[in-house]
C-alpha atoms as a PDB file:
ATOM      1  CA  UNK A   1      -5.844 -14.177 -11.855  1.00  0.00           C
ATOM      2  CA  UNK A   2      -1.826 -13.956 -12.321  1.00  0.00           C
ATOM      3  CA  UNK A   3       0.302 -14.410  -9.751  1.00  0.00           C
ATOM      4  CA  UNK A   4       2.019 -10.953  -9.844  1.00  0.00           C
ATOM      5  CA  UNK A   5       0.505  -7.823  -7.761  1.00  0.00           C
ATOM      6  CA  UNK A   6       0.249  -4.069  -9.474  1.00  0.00           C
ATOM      7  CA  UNK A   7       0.547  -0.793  -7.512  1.00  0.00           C
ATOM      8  CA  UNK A   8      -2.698   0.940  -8.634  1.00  0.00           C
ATOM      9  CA  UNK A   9      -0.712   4.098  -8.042  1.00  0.00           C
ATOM     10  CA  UNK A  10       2.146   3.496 -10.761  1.00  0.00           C
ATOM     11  CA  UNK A  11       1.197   0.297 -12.686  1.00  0.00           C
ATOM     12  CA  UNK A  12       4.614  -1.734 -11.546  1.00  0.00           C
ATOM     13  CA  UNK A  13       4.523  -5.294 -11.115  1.00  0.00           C
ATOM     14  CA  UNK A  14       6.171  -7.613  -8.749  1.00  0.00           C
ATOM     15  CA  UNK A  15       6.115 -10.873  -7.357  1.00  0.00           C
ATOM     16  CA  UNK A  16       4.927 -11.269  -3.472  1.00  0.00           C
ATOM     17  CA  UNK A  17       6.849 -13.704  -2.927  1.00  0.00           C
ATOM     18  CA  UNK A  18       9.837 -12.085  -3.196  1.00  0.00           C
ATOM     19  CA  UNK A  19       8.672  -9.447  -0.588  1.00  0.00           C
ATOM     20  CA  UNK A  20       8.127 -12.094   1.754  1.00  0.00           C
ATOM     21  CA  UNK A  21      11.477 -13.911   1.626  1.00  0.00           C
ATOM     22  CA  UNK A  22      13.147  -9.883   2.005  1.00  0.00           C
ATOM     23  CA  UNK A  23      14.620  -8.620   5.310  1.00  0.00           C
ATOM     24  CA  UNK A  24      12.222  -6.228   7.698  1.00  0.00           C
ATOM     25  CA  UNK A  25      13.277  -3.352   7.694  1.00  0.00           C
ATOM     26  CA  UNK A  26      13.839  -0.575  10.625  1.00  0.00           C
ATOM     27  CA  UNK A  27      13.848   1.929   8.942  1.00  0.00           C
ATOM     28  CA  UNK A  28      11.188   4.570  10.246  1.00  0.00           C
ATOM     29  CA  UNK A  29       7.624   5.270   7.983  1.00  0.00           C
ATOM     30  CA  UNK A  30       5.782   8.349   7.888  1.00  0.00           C
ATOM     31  CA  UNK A  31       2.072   9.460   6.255  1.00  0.00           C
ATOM     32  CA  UNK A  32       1.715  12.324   4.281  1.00  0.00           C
ATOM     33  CA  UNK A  33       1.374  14.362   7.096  1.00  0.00           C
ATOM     34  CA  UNK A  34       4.547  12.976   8.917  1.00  0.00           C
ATOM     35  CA  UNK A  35       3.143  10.826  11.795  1.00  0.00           C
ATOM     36  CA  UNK A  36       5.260   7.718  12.243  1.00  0.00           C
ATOM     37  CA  UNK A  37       3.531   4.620  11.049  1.00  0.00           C
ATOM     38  CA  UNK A  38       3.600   0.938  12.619  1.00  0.00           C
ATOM     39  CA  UNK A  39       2.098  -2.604  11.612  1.00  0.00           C
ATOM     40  CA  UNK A  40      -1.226  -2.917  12.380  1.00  0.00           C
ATOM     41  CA  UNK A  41      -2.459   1.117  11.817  1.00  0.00           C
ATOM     42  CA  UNK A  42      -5.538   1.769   9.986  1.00  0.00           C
ATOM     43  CA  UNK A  43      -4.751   4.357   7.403  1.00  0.00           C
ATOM     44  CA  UNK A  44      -6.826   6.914   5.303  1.00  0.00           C
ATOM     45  CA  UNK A  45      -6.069   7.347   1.535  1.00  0.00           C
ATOM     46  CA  UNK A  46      -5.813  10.937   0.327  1.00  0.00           C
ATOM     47  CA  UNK A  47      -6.244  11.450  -3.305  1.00  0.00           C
ATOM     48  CA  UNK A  48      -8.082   9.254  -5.720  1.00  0.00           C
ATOM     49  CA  UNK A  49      -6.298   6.446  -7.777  1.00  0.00           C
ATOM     50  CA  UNK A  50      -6.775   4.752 -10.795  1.00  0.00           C
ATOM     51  CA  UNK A  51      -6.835   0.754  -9.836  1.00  0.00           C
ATOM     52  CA  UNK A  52      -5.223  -1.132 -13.037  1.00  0.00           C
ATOM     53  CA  UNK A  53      -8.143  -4.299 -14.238  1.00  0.00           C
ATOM     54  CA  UNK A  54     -10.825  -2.442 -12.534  1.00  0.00           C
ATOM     55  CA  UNK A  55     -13.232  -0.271 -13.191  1.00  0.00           C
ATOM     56  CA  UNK A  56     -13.314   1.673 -10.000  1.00  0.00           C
ATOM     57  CA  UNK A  57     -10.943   4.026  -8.434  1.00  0.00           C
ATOM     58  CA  UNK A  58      -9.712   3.960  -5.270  1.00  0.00           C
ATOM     59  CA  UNK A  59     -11.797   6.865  -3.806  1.00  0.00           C
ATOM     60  CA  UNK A  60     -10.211   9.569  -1.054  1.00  0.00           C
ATOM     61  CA  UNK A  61     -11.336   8.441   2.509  1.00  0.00           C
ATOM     62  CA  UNK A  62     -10.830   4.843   1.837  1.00  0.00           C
ATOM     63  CA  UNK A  63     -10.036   3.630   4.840  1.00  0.00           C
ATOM     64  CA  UNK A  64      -7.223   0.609   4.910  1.00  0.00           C
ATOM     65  CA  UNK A  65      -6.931  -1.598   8.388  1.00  0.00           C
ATOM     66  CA  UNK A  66      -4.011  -3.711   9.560  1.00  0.00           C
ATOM     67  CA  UNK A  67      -1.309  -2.486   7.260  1.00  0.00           C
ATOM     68  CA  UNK A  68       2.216  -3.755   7.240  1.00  0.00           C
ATOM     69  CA  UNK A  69       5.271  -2.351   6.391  1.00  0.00           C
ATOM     70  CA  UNK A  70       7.594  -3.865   3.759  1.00  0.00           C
ATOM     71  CA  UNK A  71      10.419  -2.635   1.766  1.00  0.00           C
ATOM     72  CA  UNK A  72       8.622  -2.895  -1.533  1.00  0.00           C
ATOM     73  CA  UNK A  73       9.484  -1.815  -4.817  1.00  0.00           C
ATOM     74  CA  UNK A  74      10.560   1.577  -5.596  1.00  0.00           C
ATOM     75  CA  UNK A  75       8.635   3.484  -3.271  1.00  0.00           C
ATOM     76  CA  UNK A  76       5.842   1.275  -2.065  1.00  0.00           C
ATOM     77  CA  UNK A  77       6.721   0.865   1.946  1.00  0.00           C
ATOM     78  CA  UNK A  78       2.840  -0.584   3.128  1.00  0.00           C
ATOM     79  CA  UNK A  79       1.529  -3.978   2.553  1.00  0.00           C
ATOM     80  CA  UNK A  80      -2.535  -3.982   3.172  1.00  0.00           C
ATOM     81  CA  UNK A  81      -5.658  -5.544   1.892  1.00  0.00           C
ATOM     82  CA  UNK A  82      -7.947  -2.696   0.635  1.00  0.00           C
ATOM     83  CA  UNK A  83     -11.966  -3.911   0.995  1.00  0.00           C
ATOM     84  CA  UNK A  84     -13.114  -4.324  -2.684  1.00  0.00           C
ATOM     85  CA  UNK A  85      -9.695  -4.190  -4.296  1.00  0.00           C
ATOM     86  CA  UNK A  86      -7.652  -7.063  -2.539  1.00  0.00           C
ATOM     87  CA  UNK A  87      -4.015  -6.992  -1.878  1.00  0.00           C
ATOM     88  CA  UNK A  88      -1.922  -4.180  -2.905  1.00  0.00           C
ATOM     89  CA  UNK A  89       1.094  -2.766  -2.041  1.00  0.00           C
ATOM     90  CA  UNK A  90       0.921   1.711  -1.204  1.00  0.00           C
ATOM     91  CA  UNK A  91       3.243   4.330  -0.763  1.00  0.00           C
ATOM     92  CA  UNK A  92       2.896   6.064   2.494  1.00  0.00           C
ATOM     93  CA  UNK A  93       3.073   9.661   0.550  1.00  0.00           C
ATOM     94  CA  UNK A  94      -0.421   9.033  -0.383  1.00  0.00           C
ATOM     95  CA  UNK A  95      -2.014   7.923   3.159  1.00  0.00           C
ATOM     96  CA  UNK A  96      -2.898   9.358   6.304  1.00  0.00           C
ATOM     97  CA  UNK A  97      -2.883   8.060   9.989  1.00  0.00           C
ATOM     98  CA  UNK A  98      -6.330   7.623  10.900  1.00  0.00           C
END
């Protein structure tokens, strides 16, 4: 297992550990249907996603608990650990408040 993490969304790599040594952030994160998120929410993913190295997708109505919010790469603003798939980071355009 390498040491880098992939966004099953967009294939980019990156190294966690540079997340962690980053800033937080204050700026404000919103679902896809524009509720305001915070650490700690349990969110619902909306569409289906390909998960690169496995043979599984991430399925709609996945539910993710105890997300955090980071100022990942490119888009990716949620830090969570998705049962079954491990640690990824998401983009909050493709989850919903649950």
């Amino acid at each position: 297992m390498g040491a880098l993490l992939v966004c099953p969304e967009c294939a980019h790599e990156w190294n966690p550990s540079e997340i962690e040594a980053s800033a937080p952030t204050s700026k404000i994160v919103k679902d896809s249907a524009g509720n305001v998120l915070a650490d700690g929410d349990t969110v619902t993913i909306i569409k289906d996603m390909k998960v690169k190295g496995s043979s599984t997708p991430l399925k709609v109505g996945t539910k993710v608990r105890n997300i955090r919010l980071v100022d990942g790469p490119g888009d990716h603003d949620i830090d969570a650990k998705v049962d079954g798939f491990g640690p990824m980071n998401l983009k909050s355009s493709i989850v919903r408040k649950a």
